[in-house]
Every structure is written in structure tokens, then in C-alpha cells.
C-alpha atoms as a PDB file:
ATOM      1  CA  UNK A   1     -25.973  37.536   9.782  1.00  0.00           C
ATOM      2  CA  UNK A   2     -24.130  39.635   7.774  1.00  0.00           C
ATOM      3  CA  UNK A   3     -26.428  41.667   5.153  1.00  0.00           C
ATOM      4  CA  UNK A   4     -25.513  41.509   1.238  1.00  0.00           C
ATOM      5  CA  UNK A   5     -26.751  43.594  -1.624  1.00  0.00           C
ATOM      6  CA  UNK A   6     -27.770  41.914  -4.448  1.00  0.00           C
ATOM      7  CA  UNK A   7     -28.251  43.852  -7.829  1.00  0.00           C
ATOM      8  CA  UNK A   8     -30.117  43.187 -10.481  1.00  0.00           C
ATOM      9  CA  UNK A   9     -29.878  45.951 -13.098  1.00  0.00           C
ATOM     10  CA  UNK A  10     -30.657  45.602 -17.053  1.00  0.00           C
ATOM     11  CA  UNK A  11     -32.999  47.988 -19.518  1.00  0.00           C
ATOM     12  CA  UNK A  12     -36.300  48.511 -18.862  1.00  0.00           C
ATOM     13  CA  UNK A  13     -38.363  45.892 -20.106  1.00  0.00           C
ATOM     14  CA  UNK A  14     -35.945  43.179 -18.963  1.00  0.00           C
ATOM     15  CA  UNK A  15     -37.060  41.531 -16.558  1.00  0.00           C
ATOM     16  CA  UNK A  16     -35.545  42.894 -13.677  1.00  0.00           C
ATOM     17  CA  UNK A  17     -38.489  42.735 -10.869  1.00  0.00           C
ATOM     18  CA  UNK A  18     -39.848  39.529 -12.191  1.00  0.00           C
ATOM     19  CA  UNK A  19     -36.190  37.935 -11.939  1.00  0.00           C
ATOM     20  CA  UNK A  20     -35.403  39.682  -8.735  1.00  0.00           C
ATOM     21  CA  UNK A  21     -39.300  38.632  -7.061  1.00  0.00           C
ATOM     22  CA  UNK A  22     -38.286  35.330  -8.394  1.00  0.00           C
ATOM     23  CA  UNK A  23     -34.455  34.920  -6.475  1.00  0.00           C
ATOM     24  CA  UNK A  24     -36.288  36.678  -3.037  1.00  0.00           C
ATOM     25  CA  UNK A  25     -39.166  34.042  -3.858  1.00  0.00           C
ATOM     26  CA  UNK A  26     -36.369  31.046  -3.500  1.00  0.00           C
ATOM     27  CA  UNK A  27     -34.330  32.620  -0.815  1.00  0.00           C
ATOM     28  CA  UNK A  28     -37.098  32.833   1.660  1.00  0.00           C
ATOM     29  CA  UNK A  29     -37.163  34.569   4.753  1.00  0.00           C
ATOM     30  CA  UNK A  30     -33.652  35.377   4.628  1.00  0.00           C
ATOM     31  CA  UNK A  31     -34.146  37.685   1.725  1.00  0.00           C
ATOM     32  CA  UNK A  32     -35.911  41.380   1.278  1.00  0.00           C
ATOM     33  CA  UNK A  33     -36.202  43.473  -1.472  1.00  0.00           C
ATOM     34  CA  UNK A  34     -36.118  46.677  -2.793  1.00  0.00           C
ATOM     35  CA  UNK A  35     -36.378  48.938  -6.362  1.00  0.00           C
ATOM     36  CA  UNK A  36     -34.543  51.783  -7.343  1.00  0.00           C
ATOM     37  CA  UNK A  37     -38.385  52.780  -8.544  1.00  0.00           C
ATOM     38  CA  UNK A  38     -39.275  54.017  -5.121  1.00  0.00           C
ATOM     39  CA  UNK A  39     -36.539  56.320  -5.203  1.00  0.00           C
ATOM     40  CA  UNK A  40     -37.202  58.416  -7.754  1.00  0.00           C
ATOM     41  CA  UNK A  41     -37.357  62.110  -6.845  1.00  0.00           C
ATOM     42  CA  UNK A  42     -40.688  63.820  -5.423  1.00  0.00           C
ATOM     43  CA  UNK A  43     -42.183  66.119  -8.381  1.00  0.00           C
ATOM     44  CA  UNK A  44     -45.044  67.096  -6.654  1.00  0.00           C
ATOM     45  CA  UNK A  45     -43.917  70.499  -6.470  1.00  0.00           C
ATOM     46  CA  UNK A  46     -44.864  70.176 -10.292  1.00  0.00           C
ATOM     47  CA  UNK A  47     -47.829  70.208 -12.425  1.00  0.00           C
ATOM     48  CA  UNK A  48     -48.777  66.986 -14.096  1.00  0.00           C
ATOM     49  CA  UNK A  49     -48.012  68.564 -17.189  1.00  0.00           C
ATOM     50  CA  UNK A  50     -44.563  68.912 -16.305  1.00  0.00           C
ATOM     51  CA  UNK A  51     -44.106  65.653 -14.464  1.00  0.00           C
ATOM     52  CA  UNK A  52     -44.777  64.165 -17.875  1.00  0.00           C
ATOM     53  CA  UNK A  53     -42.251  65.939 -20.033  1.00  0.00           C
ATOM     54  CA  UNK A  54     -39.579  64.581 -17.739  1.00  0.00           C
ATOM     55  CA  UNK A  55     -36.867  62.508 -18.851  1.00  0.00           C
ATOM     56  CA  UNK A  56     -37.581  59.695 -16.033  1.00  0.00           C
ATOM     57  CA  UNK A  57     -34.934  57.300 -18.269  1.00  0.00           C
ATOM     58  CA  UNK A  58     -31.847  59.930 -17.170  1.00  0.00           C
ATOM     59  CA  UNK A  59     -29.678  58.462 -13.888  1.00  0.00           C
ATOM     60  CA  UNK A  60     -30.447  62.711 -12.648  1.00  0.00           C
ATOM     61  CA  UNK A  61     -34.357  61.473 -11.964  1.00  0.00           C
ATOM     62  CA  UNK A  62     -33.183  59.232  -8.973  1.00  0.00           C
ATOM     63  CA  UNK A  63     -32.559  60.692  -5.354  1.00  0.00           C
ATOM     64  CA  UNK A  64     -29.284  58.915  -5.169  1.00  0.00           C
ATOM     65  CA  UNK A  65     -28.846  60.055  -1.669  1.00  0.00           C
ATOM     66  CA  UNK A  66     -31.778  58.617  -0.487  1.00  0.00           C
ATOM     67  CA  UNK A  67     -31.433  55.134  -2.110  1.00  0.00           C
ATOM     68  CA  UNK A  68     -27.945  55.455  -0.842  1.00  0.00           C
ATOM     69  CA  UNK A  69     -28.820  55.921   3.238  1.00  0.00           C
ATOM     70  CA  UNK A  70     -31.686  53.596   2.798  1.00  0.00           C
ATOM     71  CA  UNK A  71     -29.031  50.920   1.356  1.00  0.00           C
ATOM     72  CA  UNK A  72     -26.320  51.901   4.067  1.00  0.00           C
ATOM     73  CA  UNK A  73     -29.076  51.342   6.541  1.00  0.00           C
ATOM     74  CA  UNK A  74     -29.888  47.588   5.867  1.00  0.00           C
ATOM     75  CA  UNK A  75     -25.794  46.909   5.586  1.00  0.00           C
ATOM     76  CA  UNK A  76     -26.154  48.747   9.050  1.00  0.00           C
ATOM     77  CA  UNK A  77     -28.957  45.923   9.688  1.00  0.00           C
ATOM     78  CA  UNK A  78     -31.312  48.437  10.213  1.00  0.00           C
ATOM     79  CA  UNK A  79     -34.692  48.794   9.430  1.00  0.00           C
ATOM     80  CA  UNK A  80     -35.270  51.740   6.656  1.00  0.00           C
ATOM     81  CA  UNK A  81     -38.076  53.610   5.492  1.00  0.00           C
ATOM     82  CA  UNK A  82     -38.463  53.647   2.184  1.00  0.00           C
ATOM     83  CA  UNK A  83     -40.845  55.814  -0.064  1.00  0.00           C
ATOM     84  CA  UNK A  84     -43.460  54.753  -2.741  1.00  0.00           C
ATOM     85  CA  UNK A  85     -43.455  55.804  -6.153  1.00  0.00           C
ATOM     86  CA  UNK A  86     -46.612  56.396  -8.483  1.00  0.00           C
ATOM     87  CA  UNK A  87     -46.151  55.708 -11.389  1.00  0.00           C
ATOM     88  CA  UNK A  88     -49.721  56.897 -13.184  1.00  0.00           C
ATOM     89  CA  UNK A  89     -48.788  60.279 -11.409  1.00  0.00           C
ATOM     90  CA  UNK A  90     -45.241  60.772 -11.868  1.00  0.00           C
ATOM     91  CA  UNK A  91     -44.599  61.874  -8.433  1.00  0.00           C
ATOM     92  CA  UNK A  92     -43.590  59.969  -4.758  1.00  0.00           C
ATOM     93  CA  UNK A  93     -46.749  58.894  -3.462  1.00  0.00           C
ATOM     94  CA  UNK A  94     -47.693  60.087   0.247  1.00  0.00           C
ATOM     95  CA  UNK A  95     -47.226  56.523   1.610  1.00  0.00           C
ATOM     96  CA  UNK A  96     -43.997  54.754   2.830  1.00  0.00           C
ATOM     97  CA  UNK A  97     -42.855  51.357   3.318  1.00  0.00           C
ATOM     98  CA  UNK A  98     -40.206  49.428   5.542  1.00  0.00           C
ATOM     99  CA  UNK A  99     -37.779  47.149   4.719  1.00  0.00           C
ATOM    100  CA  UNK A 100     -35.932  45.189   7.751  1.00  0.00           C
ATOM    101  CA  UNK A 101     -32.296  43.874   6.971  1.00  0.00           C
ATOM    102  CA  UNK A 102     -32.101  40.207   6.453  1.00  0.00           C
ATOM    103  CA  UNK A 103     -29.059  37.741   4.875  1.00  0.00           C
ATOM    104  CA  UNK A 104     -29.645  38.958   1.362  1.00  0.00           C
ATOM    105  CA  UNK A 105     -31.705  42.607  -0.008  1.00  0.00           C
ATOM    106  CA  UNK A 106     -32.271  42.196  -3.850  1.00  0.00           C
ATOM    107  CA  UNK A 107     -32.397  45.220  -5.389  1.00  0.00           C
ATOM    108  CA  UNK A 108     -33.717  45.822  -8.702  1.00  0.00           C
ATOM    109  CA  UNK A 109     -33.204  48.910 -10.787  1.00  0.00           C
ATOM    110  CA  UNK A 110     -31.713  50.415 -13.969  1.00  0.00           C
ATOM    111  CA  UNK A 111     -28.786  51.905 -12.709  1.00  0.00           C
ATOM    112  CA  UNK A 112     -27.630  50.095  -9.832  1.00  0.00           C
ATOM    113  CA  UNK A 113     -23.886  49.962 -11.082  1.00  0.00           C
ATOM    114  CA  UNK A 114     -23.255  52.892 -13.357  1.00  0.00           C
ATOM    115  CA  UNK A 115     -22.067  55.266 -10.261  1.00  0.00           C
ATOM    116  CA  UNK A 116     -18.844  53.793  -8.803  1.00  0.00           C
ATOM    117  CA  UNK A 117     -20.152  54.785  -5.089  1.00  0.00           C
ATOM    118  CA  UNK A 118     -23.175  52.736  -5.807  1.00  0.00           C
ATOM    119  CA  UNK A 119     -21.826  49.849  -7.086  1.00  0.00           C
ATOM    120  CA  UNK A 120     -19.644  49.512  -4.312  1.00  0.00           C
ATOM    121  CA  UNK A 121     -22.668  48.674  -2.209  1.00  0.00           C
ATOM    122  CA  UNK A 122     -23.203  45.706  -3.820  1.00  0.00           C
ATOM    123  CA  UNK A 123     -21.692  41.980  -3.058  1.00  0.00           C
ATOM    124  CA  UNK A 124     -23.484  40.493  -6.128  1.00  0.00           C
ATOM    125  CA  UNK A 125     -23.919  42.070  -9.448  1.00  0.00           C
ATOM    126  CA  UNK A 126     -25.903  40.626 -12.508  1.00  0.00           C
ATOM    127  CA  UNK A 127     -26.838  42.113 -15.521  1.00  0.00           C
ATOM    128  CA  UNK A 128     -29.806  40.983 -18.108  1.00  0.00           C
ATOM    129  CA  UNK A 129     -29.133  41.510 -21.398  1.00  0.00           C
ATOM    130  CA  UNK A 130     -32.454  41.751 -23.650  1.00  0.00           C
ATOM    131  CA  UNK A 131     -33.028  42.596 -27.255  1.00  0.00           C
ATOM    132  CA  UNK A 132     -34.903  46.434 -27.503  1.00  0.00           C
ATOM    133  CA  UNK A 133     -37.886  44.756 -29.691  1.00  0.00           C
ATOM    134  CA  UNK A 134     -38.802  42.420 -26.771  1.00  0.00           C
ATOM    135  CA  UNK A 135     -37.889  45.443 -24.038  1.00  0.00           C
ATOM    136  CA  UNK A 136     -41.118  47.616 -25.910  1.00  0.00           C
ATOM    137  CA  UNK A 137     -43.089  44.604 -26.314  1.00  0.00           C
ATOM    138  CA  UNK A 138     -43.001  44.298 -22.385  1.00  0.00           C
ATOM    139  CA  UNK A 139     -43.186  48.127 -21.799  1.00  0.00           C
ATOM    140  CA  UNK A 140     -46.305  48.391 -23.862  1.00  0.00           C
ATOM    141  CA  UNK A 141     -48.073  45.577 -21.770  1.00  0.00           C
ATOM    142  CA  UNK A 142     -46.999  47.078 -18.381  1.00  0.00           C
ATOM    143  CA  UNK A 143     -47.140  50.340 -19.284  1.00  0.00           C
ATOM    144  CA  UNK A 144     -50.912  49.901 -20.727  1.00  0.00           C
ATOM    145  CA  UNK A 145     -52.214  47.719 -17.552  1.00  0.00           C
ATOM    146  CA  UNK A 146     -50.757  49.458 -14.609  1.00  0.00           C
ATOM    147  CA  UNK A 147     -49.666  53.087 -15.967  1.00  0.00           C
ATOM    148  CA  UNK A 148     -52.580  54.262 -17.692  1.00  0.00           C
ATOM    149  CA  UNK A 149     -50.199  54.906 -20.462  1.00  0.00           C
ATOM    150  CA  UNK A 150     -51.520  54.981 -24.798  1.00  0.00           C
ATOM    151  CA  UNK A 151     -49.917  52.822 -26.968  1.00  0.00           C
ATOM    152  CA  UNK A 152     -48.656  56.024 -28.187  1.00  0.00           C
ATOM    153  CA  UNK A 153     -47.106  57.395 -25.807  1.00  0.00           C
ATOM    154  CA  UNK A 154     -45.350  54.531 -24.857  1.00  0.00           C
ATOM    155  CA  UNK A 155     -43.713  53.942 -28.200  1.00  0.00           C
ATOM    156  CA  UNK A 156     -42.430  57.481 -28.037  1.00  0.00           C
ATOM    157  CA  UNK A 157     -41.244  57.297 -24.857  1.00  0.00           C
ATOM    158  CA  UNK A 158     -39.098  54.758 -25.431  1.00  0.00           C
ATOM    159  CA  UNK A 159     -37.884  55.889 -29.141  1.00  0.00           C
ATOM    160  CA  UNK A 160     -37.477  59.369 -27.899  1.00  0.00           C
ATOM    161  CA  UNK A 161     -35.957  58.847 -24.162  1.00  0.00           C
ATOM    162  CA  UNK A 162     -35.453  54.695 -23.154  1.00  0.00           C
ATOM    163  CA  UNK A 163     -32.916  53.585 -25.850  1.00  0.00           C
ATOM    164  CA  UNK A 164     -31.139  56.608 -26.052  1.00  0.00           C
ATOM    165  CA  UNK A 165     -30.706  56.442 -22.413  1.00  0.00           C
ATOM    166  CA  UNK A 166     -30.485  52.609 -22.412  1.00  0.00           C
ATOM    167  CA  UNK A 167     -27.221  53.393 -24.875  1.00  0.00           C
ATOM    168  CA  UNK A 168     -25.637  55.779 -22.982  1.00  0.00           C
ATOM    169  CA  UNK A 169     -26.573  54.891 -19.289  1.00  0.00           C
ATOM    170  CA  UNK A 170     -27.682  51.024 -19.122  1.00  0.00           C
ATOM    171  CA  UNK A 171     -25.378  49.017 -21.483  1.00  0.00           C
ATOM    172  CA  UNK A 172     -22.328  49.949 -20.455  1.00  0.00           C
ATOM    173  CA  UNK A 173     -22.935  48.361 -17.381  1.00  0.00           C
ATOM    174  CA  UNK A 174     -22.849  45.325 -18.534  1.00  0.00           C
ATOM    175  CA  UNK A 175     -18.940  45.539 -18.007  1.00  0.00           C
ATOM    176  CA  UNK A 176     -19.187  46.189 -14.491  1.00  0.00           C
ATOM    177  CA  UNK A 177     -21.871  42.733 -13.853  1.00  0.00           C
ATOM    178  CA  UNK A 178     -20.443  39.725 -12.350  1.00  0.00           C
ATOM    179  CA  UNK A 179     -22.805  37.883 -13.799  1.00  0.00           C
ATOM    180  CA  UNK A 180     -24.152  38.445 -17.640  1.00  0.00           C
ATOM    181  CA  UNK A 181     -27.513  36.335 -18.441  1.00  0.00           C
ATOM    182  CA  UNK A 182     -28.332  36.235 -21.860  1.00  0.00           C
ATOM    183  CA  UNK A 183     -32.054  34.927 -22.694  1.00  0.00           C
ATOM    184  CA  UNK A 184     -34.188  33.128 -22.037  1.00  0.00           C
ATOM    185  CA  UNK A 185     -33.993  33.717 -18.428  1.00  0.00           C
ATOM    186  CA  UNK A 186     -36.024  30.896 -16.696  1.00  0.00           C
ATOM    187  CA  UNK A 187     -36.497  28.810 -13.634  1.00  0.00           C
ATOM    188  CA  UNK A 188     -32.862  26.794 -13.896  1.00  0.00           C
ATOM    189  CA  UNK A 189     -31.620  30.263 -14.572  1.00  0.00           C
ATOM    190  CA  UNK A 190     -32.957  31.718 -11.230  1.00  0.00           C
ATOM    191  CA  UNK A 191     -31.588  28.636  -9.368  1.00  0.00           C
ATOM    192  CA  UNK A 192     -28.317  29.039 -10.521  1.00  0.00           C
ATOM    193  CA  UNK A 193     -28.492  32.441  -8.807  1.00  0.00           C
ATOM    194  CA  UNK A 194     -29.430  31.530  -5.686  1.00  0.00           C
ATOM    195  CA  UNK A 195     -27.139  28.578  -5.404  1.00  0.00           C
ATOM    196  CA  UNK A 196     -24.346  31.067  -6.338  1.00  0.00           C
ATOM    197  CA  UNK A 197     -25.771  33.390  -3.670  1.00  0.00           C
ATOM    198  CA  UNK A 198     -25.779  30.208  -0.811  1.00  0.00           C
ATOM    199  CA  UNK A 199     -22.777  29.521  -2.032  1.00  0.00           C
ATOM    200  CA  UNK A 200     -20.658  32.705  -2.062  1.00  0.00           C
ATOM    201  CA  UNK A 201     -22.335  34.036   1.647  1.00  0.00           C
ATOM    202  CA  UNK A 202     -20.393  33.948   4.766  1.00  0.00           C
ATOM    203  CA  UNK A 203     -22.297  31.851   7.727  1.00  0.00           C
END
């Protein structure tokens, strides 16, 4: 078995972890996953306050070294230990996870191929393009459920930090993808991925 990275990177609101649960979904047990989420940096140092007054839609709020040995380790076809983010607290969360190596690690996140070094890690490479008005639609119904977010704050949030950053950071990736999906994105869309995927591995 020889381990490939898969990346799935778009703007928030996307569709990234639903489209990259959905490809691990079909590829079985020869797939694992992982989310640039988990890696972004420990705050806890912070006040909540502060935490929230960060600009978590900036590249600089990842710990790019650490998603960077965790992804070396599974190419290594090791088993890597990866940390937990909380979101409704803005800070790593004192639990950890594993993730053990297997034929293909889809990786969802918004920056996957905007550094050069990072992108390198990656075999596969798609990109889903979304318009902004459906991106907040799908912010405000996460971010209300499972951040204990205000309507409020979420449309300000993504006025004031997401598409600025989406423009700056996110798009331009787009060049970089080896794969572009336009929507809708839906189930034939997901098994033309993984046929690609079967297709394109080495035995």
C-alpha cells in the first residue's frame, strides 16, 4: 500500500467535509480522513475575549508545522496523533485523536494548496467552487447549531473576515486544483471522484 493525500479545499461554506465524508464513505476501509480544522493553533494561553477577535479566516491561524508532520507521518504509514479543535471555544481542545495510514487520507481544509510545500503533499487535488450567497447560507446553519454563534455575528464574520480572506487566500487556488467542480455537487459527482481515485492509484 502506498498512502495518497487527497485534498479537498474550497471556501468555507462549500462543502468540503460533507464531500470529503462522502468520497471516505465510498472508499471504505482503505480510506481515513483528516481536517485542516484540528490544526488550528492552541489559544488557550488567551482569554475568550481575545480568542474571538481573531482572524481564524487568515492561512497565519493554522500550525502548519503540525499539519505538516502529522501528514508526513501517514505518507510514512504511520499512525499520527492528531489534536481536536473547539470550535464554541476558539482554542485546541485537551483531547486528541489518531489517524492510522491507509490507501487514501482525505483531507479537507481551506488552504490545503495555497503553500507550495503543502501542496506538494498531495497526489489528488480538487477544488469546489461555490457562490458566497450559498457559502453564508450554510455558515449561518452550522455556525448557529454547533458553534453557539448569533446570526449576527456570523454575518459579520464573514463580511468582515471570510470573503476578504476567501479573495485573497481561497480562490486563487482554484488554479493549482486538478480537479474544479462547479455545482451542484451530488452523488454521480462523488463517484466520479472515487473512480478517478481507483483509477489513478498504484496496486
Amino acid at each position: 500500500m502506498t498512502p495518497q493525500l487527497v485534498a479537498i479545499t474550497g471556501g468555507s461554506g462549500s462543502g468540503k467535509t460533507w464531500f470529503a465524508d462522502r468520497i471516505a464513505a465510498a472508499l471504505g476501509k482503505d480510506a481515513a480522513r483528516l481536517s485542516l480544522d484540528d490544526f488550528y493553533r492552541d489559544r488557550s494561553h488567551l482569554s475568550l475575549a481575545r480568542r474571538k477577535r481573531i482572524n481564524f479566516d487568515h492561512p497565519r491561524a493554522i500550525d502548519w508545522p503540525l499539519f505538516v508532520a502529522a501528514a508526513h507521518g501517514l505518507l510514512e504509514r504511520r499512525t499520527v496523533t492528531v489534536p481536536v479543535y473547539d470550535f464554541t471555544q476558539s482554542t485546541r481542545s485537551t483531547r486528541t485523536t489518531r489517524c492510522r495510514p491507509r490507501r487514501w487520507i482525505i483531507v479537507d481544509g481551506l488552504w490545503l494548496l495555497a503553500k507550495r510545500e503543502v501542496r506538494a503533499l498531495f497526489a489528488h487535488r480538487v477544488f469546489l467552487a461555490c457562490p458566497a450567497r450559498t457559502r453564508l447560507e450554510r455558515r449561518l446553519a452550522r455556525d448557529l447549531l454547533e458553534r453557539a454563534r448569533s446570526a449576527e455575528s456570523v454575518r459579520t464574520q464573514f463580511h468582515g473576515h471570510v470573503e476578504p480572506m476567501h479573495r485573497r487566500f481561497v480562490e486563487p487556488q482554484r488554479r493549482h486544483a486538478l480537479t474544479v467542480i462547479e455545482p451542484p455537487v451530488t452523488d454521480a459527482t462523488v463517484t466520479a471522484i472515487v473512480q478517478s481515485l481507483r483509477a489513478a492509484s498504484p496496486p
